[in-house]
C-alpha atoms as a PDB file:
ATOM      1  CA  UNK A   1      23.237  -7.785   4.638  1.00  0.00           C
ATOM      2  CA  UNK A   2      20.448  -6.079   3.803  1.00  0.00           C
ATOM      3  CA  UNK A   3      19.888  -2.635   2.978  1.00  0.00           C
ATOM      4  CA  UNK A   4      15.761  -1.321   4.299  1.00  0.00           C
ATOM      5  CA  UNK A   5      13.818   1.180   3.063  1.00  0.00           C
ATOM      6  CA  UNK A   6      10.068   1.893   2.745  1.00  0.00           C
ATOM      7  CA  UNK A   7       7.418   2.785   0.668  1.00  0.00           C
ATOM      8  CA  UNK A   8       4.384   5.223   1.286  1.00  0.00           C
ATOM      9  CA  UNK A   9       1.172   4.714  -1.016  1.00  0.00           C
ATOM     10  CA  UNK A  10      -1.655   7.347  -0.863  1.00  0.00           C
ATOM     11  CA  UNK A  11      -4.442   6.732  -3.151  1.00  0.00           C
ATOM     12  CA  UNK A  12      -5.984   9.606  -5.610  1.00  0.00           C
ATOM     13  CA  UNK A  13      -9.017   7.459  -7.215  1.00  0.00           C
ATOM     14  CA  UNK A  14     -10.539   4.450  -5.136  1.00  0.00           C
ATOM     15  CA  UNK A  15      -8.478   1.164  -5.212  1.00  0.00           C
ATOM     16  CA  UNK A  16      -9.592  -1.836  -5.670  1.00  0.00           C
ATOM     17  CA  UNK A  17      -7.057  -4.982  -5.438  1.00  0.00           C
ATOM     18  CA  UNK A  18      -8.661  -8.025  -5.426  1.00  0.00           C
ATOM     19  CA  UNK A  19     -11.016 -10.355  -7.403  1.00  0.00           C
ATOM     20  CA  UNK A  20     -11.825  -9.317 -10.618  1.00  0.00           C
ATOM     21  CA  UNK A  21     -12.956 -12.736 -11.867  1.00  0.00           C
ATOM     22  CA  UNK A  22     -17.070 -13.239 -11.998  1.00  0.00           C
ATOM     23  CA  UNK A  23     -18.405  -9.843 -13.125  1.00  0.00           C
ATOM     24  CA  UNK A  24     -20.094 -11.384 -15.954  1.00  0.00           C
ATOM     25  CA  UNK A  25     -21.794 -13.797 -13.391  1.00  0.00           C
ATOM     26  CA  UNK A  26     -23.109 -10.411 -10.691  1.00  0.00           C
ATOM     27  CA  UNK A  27     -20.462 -11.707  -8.417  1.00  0.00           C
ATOM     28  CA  UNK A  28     -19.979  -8.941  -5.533  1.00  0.00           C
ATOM     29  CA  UNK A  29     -15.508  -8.198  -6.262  1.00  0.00           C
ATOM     30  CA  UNK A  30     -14.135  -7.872  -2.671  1.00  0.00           C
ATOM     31  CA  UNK A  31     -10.991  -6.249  -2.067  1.00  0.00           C
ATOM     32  CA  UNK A  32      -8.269  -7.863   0.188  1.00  0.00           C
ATOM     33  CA  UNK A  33      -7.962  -8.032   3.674  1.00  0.00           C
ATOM     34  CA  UNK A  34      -5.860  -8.217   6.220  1.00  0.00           C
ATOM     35  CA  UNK A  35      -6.441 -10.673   8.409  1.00  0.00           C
ATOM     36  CA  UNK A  36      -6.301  -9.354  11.719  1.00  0.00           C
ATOM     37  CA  UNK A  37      -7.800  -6.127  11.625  1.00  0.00           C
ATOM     38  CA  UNK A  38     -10.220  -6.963   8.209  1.00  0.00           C
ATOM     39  CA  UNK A  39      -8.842  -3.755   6.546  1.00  0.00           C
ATOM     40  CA  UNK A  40      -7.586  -3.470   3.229  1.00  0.00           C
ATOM     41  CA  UNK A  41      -4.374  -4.569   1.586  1.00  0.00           C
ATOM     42  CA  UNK A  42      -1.843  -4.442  -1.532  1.00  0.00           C
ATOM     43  CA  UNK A  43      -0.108  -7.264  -1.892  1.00  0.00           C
ATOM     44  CA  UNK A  44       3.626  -7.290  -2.175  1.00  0.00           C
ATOM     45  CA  UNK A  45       3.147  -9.448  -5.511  1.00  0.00           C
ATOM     46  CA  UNK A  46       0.836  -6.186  -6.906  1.00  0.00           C
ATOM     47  CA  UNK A  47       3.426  -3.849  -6.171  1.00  0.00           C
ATOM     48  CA  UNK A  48       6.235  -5.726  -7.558  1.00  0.00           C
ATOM     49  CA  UNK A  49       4.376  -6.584 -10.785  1.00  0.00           C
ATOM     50  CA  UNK A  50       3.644  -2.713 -11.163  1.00  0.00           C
ATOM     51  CA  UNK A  51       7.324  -2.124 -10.696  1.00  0.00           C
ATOM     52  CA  UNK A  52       8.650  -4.465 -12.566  1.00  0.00           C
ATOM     53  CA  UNK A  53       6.232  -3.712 -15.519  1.00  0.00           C
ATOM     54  CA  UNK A  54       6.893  -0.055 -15.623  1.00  0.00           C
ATOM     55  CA  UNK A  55      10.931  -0.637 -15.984  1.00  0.00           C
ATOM     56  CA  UNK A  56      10.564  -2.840 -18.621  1.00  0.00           C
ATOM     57  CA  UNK A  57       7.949  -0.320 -20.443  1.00  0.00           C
ATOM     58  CA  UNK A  58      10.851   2.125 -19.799  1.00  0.00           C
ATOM     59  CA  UNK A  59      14.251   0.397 -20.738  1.00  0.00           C
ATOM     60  CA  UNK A  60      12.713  -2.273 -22.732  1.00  0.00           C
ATOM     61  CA  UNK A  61      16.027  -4.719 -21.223  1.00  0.00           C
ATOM     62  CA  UNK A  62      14.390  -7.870 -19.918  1.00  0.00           C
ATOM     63  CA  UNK A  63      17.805  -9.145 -18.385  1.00  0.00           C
ATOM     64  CA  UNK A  64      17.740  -5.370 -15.984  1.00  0.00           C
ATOM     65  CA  UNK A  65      13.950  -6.544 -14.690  1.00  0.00           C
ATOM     66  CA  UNK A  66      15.252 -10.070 -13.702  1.00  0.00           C
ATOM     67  CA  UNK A  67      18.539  -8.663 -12.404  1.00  0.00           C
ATOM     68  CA  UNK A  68      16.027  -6.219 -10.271  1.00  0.00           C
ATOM     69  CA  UNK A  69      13.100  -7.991  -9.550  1.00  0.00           C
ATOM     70  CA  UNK A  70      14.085 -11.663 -10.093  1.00  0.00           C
ATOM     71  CA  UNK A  71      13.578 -14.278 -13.027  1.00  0.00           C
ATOM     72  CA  UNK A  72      10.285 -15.731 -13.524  1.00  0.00           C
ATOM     73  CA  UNK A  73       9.437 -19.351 -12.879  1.00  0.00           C
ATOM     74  CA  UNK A  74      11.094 -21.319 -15.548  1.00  0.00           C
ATOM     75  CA  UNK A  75       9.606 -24.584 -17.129  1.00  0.00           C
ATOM     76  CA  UNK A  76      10.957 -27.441 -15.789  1.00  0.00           C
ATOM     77  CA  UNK A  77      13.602 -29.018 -18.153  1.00  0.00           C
ATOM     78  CA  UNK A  78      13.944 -32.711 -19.049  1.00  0.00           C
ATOM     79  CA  UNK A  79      16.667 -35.219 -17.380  1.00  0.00           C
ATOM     80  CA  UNK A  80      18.659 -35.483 -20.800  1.00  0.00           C
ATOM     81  CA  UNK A  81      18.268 -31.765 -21.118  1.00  0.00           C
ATOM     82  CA  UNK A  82      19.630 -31.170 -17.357  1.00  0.00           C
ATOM     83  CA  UNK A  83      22.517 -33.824 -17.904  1.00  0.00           C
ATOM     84  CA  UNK A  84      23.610 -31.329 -20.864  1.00  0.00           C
ATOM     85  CA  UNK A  85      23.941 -28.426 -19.149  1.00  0.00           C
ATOM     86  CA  UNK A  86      26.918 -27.756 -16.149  1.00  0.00           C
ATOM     87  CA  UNK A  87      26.776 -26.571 -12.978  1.00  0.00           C
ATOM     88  CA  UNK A  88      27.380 -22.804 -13.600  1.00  0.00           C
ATOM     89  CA  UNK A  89      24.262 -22.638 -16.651  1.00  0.00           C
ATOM     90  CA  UNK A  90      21.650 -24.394 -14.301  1.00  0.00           C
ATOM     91  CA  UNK A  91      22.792 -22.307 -11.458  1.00  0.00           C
ATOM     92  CA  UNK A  92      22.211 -19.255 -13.744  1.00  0.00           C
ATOM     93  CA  UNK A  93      18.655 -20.288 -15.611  1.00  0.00           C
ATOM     94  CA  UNK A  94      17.170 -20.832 -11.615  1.00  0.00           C
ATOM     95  CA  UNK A  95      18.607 -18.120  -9.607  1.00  0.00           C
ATOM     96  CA  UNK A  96      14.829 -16.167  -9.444  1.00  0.00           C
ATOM     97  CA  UNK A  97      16.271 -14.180  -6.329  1.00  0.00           C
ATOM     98  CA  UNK A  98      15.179 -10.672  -6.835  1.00  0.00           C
ATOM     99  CA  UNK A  99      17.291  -7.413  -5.307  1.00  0.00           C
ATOM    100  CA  UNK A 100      14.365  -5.924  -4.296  1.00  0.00           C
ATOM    101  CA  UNK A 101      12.225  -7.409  -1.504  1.00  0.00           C
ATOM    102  CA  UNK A 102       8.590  -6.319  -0.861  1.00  0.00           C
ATOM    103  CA  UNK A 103       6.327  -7.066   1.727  1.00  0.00           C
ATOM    104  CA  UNK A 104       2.596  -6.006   1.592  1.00  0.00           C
ATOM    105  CA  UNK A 105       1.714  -2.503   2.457  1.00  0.00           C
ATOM    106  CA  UNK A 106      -1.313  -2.146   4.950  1.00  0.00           C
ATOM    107  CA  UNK A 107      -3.461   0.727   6.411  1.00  0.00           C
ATOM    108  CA  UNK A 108      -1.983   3.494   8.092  1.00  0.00           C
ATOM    109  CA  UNK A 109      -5.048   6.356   7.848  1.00  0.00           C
ATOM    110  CA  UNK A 110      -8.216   5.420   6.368  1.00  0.00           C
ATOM    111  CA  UNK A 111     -10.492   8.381   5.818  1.00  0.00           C
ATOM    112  CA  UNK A 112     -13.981   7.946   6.723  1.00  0.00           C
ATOM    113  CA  UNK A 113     -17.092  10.542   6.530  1.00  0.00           C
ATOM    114  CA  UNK A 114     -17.803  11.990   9.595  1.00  0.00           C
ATOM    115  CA  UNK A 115     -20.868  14.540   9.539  1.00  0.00           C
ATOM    116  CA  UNK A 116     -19.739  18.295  10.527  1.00  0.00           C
ATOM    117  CA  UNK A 117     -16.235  17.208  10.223  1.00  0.00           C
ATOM    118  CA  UNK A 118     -16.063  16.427   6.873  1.00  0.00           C
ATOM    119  CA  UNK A 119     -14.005  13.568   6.742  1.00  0.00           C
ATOM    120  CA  UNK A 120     -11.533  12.326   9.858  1.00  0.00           C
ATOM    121  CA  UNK A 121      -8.296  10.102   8.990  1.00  0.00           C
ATOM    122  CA  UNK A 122      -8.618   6.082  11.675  1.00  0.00           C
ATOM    123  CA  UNK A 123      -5.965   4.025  12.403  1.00  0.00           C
ATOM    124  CA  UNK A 124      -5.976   1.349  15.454  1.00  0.00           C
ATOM    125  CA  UNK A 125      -3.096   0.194  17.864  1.00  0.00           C
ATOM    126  CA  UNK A 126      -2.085  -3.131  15.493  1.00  0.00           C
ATOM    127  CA  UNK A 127      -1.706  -0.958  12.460  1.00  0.00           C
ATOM    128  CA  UNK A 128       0.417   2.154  13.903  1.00  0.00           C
ATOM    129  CA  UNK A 129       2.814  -0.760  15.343  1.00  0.00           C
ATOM    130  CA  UNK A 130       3.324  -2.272  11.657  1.00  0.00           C
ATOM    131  CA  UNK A 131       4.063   1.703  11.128  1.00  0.00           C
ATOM    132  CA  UNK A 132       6.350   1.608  13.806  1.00  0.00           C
ATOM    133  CA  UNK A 133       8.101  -1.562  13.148  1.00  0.00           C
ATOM    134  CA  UNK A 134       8.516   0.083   9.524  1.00  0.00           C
ATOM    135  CA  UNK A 135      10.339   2.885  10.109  1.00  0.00           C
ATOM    136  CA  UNK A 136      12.127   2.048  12.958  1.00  0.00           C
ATOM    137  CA  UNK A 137      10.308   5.031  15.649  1.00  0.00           C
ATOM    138  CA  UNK A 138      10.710   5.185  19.181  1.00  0.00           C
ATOM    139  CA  UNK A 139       7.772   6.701  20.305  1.00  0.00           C
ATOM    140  CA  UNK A 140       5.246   4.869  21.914  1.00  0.00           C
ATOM    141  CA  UNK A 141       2.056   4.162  20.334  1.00  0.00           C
ATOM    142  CA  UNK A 142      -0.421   6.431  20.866  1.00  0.00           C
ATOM    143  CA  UNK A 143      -3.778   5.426  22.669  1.00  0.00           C
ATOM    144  CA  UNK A 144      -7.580   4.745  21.546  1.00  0.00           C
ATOM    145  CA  UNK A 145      -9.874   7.968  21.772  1.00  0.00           C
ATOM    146  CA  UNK A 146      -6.765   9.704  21.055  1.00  0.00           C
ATOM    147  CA  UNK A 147      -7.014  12.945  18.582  1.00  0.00           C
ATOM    148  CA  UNK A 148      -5.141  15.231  16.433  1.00  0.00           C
ATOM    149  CA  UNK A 149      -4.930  18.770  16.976  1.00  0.00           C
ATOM    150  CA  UNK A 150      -7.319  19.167  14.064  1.00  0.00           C
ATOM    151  CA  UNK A 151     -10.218  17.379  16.624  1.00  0.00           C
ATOM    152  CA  UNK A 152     -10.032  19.091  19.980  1.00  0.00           C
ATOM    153  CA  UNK A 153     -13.588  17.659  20.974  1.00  0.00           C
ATOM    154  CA  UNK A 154     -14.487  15.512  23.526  1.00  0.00           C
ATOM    155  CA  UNK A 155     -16.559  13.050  20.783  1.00  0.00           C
ATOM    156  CA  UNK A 156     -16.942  12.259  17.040  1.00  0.00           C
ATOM    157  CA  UNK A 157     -20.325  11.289  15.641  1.00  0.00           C
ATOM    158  CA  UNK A 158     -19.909   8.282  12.457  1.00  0.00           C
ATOM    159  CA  UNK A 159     -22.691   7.090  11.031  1.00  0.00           C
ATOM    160  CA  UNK A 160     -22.128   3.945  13.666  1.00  0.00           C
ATOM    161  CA  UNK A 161     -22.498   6.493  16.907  1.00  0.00           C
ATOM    162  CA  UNK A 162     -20.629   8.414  18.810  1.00  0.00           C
ATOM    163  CA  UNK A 163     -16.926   7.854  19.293  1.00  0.00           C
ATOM    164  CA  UNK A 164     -15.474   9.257  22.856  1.00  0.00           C
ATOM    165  CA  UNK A 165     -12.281  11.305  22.508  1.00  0.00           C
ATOM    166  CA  UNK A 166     -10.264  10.412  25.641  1.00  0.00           C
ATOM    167  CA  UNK A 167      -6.885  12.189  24.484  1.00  0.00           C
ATOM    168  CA  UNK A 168      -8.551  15.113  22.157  1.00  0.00           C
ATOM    169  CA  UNK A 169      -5.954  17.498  20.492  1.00  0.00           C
ATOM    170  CA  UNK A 170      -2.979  15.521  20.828  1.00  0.00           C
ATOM    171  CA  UNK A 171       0.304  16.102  18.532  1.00  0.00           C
ATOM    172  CA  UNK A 172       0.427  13.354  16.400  1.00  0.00           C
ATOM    173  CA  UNK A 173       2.233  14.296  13.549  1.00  0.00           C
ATOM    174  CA  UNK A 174       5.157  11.704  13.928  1.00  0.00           C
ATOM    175  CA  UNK A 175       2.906   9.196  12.876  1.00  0.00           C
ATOM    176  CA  UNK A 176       1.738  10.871   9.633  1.00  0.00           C
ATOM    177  CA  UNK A 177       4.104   9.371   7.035  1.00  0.00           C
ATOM    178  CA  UNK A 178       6.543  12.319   5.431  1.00  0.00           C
ATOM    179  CA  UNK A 179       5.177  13.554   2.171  1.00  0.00           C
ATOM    180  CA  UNK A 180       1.840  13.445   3.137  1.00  0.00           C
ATOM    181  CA  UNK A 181       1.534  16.755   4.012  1.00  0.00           C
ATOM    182  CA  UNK A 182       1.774  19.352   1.293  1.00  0.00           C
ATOM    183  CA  UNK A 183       5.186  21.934   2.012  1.00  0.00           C
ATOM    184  CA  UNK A 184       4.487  25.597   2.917  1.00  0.00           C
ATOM    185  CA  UNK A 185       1.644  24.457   4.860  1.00  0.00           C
ATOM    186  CA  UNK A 186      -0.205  27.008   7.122  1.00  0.00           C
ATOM    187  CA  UNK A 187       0.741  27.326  10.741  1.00  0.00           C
ATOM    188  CA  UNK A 188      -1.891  24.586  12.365  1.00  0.00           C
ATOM    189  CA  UNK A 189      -2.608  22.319   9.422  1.00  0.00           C
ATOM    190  CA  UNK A 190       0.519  19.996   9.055  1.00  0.00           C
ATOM    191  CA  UNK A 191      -1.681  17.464  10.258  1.00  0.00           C
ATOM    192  CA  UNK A 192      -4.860  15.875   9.207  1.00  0.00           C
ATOM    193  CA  UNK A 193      -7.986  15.432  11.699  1.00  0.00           C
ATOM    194  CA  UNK A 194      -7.384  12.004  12.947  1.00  0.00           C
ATOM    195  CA  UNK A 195      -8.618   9.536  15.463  1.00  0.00           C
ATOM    196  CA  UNK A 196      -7.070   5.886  17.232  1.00  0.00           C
ATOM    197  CA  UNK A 197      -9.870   3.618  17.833  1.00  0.00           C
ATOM    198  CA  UNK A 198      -9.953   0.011  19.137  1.00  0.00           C
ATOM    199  CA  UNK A 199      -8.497  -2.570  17.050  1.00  0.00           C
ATOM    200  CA  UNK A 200     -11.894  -4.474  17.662  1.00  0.00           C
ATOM    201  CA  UNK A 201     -13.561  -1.500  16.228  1.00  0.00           C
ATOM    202  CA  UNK A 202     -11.116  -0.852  13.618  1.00  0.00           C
ATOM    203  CA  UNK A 203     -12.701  -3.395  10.926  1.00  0.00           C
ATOM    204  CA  UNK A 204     -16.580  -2.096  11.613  1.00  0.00           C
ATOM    205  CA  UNK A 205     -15.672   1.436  10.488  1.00  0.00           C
ATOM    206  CA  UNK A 206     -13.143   0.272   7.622  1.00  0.00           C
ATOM    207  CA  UNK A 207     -16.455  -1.548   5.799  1.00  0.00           C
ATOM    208  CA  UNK A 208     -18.245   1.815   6.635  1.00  0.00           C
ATOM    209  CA  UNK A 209     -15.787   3.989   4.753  1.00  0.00           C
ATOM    210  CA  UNK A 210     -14.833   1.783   1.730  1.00  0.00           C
ATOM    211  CA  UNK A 211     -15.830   3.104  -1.529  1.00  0.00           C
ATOM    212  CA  UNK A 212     -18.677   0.942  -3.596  1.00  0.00           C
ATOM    213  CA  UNK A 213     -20.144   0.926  -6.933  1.00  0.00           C
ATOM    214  CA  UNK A 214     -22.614  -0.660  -8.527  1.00  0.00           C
ATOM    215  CA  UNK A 215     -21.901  -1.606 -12.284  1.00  0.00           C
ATOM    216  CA  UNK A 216     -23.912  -3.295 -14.654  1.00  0.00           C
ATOM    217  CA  UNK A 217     -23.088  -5.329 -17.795  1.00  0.00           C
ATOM    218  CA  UNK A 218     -25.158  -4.279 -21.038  1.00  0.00           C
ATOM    219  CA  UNK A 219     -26.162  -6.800 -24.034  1.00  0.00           C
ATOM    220  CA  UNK A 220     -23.959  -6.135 -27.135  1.00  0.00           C
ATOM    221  CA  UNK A 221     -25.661  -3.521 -29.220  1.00  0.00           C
ATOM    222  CA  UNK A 222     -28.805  -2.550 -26.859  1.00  0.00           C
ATOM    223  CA  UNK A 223     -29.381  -1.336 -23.688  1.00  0.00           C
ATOM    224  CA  UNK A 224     -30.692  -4.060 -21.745  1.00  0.00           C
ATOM    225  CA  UNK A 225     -28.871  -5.298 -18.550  1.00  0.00           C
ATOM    226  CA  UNK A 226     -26.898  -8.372 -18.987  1.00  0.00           C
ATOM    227  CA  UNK A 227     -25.855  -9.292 -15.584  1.00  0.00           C
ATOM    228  CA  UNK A 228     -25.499  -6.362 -12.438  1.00  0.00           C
ATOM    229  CA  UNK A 229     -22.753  -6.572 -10.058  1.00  0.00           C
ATOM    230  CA  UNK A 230     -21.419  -4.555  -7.293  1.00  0.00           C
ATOM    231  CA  UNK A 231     -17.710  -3.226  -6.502  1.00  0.00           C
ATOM    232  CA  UNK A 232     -15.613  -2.299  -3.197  1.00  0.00           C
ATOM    233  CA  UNK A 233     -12.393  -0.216  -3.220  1.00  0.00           C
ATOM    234  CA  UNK A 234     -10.753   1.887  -0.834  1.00  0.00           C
ATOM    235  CA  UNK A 235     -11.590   5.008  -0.850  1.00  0.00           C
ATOM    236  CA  UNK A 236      -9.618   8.227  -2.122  1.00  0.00           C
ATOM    237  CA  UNK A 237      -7.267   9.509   0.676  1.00  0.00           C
ATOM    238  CA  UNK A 238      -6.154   6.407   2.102  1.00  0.00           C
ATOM    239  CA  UNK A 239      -2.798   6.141   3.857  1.00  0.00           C
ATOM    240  CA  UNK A 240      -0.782   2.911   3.312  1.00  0.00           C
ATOM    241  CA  UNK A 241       2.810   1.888   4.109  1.00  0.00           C
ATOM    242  CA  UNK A 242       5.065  -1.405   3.599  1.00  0.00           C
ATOM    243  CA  UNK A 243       8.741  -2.476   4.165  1.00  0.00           C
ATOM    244  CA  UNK A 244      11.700  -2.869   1.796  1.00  0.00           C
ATOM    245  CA  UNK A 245      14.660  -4.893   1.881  1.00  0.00           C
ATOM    246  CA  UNK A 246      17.335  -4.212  -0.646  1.00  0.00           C
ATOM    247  CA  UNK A 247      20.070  -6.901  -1.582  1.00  0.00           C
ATOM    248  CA  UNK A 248      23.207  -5.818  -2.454  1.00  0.00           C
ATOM    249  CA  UNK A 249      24.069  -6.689  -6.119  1.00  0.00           C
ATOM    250  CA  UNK A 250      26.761  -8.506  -7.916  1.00  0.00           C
ATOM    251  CA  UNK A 251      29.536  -6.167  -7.404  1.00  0.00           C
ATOM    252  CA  UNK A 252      28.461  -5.301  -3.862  1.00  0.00           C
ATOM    253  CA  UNK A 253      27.212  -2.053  -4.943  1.00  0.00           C
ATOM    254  CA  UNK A 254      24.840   0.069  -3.020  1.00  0.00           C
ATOM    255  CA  UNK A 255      21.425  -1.270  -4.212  1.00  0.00           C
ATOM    256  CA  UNK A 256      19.448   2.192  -3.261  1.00  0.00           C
ATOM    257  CA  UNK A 257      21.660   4.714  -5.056  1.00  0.00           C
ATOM    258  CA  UNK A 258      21.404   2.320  -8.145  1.00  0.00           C
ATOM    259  CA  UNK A 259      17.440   1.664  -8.026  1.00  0.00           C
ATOM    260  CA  UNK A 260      15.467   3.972 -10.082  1.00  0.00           C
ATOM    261  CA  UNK A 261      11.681   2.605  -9.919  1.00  0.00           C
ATOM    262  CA  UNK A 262       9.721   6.155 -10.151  1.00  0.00           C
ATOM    263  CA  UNK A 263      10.332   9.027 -12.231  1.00  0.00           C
ATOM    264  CA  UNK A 264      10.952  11.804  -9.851  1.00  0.00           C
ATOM    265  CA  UNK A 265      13.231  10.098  -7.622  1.00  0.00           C
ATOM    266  CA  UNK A 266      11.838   7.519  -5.835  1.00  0.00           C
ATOM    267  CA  UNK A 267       8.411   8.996  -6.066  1.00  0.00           C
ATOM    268  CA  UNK A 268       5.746   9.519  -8.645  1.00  0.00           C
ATOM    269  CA  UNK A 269       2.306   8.246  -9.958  1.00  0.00           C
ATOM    270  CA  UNK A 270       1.544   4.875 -10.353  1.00  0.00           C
ATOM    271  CA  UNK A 271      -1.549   2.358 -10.911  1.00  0.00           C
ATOM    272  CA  UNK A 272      -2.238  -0.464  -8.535  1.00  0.00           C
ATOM    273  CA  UNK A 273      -4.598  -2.354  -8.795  1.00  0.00           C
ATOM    274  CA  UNK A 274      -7.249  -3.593 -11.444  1.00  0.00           C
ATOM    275  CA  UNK A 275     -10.450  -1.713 -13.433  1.00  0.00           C
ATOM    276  CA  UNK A 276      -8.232   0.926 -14.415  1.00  0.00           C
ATOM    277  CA  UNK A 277     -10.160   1.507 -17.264  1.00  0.00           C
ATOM    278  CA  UNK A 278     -13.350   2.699 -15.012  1.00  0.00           C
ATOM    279  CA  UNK A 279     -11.206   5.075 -12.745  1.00  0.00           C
ATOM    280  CA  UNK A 280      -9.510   3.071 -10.240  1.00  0.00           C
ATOM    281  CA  UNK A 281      -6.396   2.390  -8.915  1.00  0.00           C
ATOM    282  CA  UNK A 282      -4.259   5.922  -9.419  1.00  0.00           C
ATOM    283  CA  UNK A 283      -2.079   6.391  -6.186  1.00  0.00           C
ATOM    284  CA  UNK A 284       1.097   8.254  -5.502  1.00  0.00           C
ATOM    285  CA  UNK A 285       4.199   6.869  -3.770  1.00  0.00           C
ATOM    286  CA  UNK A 286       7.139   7.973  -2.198  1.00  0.00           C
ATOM    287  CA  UNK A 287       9.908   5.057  -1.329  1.00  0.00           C
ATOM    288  CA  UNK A 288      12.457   6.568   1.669  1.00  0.00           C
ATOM    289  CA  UNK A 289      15.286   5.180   2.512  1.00  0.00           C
ATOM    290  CA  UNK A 290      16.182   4.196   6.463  1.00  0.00           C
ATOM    291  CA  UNK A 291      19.033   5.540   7.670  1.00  0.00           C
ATOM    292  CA  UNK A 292      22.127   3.498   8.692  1.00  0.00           C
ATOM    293  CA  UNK A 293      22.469   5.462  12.253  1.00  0.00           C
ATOM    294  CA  UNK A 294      19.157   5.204  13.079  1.00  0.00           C
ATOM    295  CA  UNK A 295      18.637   1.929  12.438  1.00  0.00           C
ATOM    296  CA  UNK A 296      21.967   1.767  15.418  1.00  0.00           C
ATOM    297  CA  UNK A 297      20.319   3.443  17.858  1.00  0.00           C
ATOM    298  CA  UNK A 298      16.997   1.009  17.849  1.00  0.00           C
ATOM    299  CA  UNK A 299      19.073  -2.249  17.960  1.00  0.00           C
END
């Protein structure tokens, strides 16, 4: 019935999705969570109002956006109102079911500072199975304290401690999304340094590696601080993935061919996000398409 694909987001500025609402009053804007490893999330609404607001900028056809992306919610009309229209016209004004059906995209690599590494890409057990689920892999998932190539060591020191490396220099590169690494890469680099820890420890070292700002609001026509409030995004770097389901459209047409959300086939630039204006939210995606025999051969 349904068509799947997914989506890859890696973020090029810090991204901050979440409340906005407050700064005037030095609230501290937290970004969202999810709920079982505390790491950050997009919503699936964020994504879809980013997609759905960049076709319309494009084509300008608001009938093509609700065709793609559903109507929106529609005041309710009166009884005498509703007795004067038929069956078909009701059925038509409150059909909001959109072709395209997101789900939120969470962490796969977070990248977090790591002194004399620079920087080492985390993920935990709960998030590579999401991954897994996602694309529909095989492999099992790989264990806690294990490594990349990129970190044959037998321990990482964070800011936190040291982190044992019980698998160090281990081939992980199925579980780097595709795109992520640049083409014509030198022999030895296609993947990043990375590291599995414990899901219990997965939510500790997020907080340590998010991205904050301090920001301040000035009186109107002086410098003199109004109110001062702080900021959290994810930092530049980070890895995120989430599933797509793809309704097949009036004519029983295939909905993938016919979707064109990105400029450069199925992937581009794109903001998520809010306080755009201050530098945030610039990521790149890359939507792929799952296969119809491999999705056979997991069943």
């Amino acid at each position: 019935m349904y068509q799947k694909a997914y989506g890859i987001i890696k973020t090029l500025a810090p991204l901050h999705v979440g409340s906005t609402a407050g700064e005037e009053m030095g609230n501290l804007n937290l970004i969202f969570r999810e709920q079982f490893t505390q790491t950050g999330m997009i919503p699936a609404s964020s994504i879809r109002g980013r997609l759905r607001a960049d076709l319309f900028a494009q084509t300008k056809d608001e009938e093509q956006v609700k065709y793609w992306y559903g109507r929106a919610s529609e005041k309710k009309k009166s009884s005498e109102e509703t007795s004067e229209t038929n069956a078909s016209e009701r059925s038509q004004n409150y059909e909001y079911e959109s072709l395209i059906k997101l789900e939120h995209a969470s962490i796969v690599w977070l990248p977090v500072f790591c002194p004399g590494q620079p920087i080492v890409w985390v993920s935990c057990p709960l998030l590579l199975e999401r991954y897994k689920r996602i694309r529909n892999m095989t492999e099992k998932v790989p264990k806690p304290g294990t490594s990349s190539l990129q970190l044959n060591k037998k321990r990482l020191f964070f800011n936190l401690g040291f982190l044992e490396l019980k698998q160090p220099g281990q081939d992980l590169s199925n579980w780097f999304p595709p795109g992520i690494i640049p083409p014509n890469t030198p022999p030895g680099k296609e993947q990043l340094p990375a590291v599995i820890v414990e899901n219990n420890e997965m939510g500790m070292i997020h907080d340590m590696a998010l991205y904050r700002q301090s920001r301040v609001a000035l009186e109107q026509g002086q410098k003199v601080v109004e109110n001062f409030f702080n900021v959290e995004a994810l930092p530049e770097g980070t890895i995120l993935i989430f599933p797509i389901a793809l309704k097949k459209g009036q004519s029983q047409e295939k909905t993938w061919e016919k979707w064109e959300p990105l400029e450069n086939n199925k992937e581009g630039d794109v903001y998520l996000g809010g306080l755009e204006s201050v530098g945030f939210g610039h990521c790149w995606m890359k939507l792929e398409k799952i296969e119809e025999k491999t999705r056979e051969e997991n069943v």
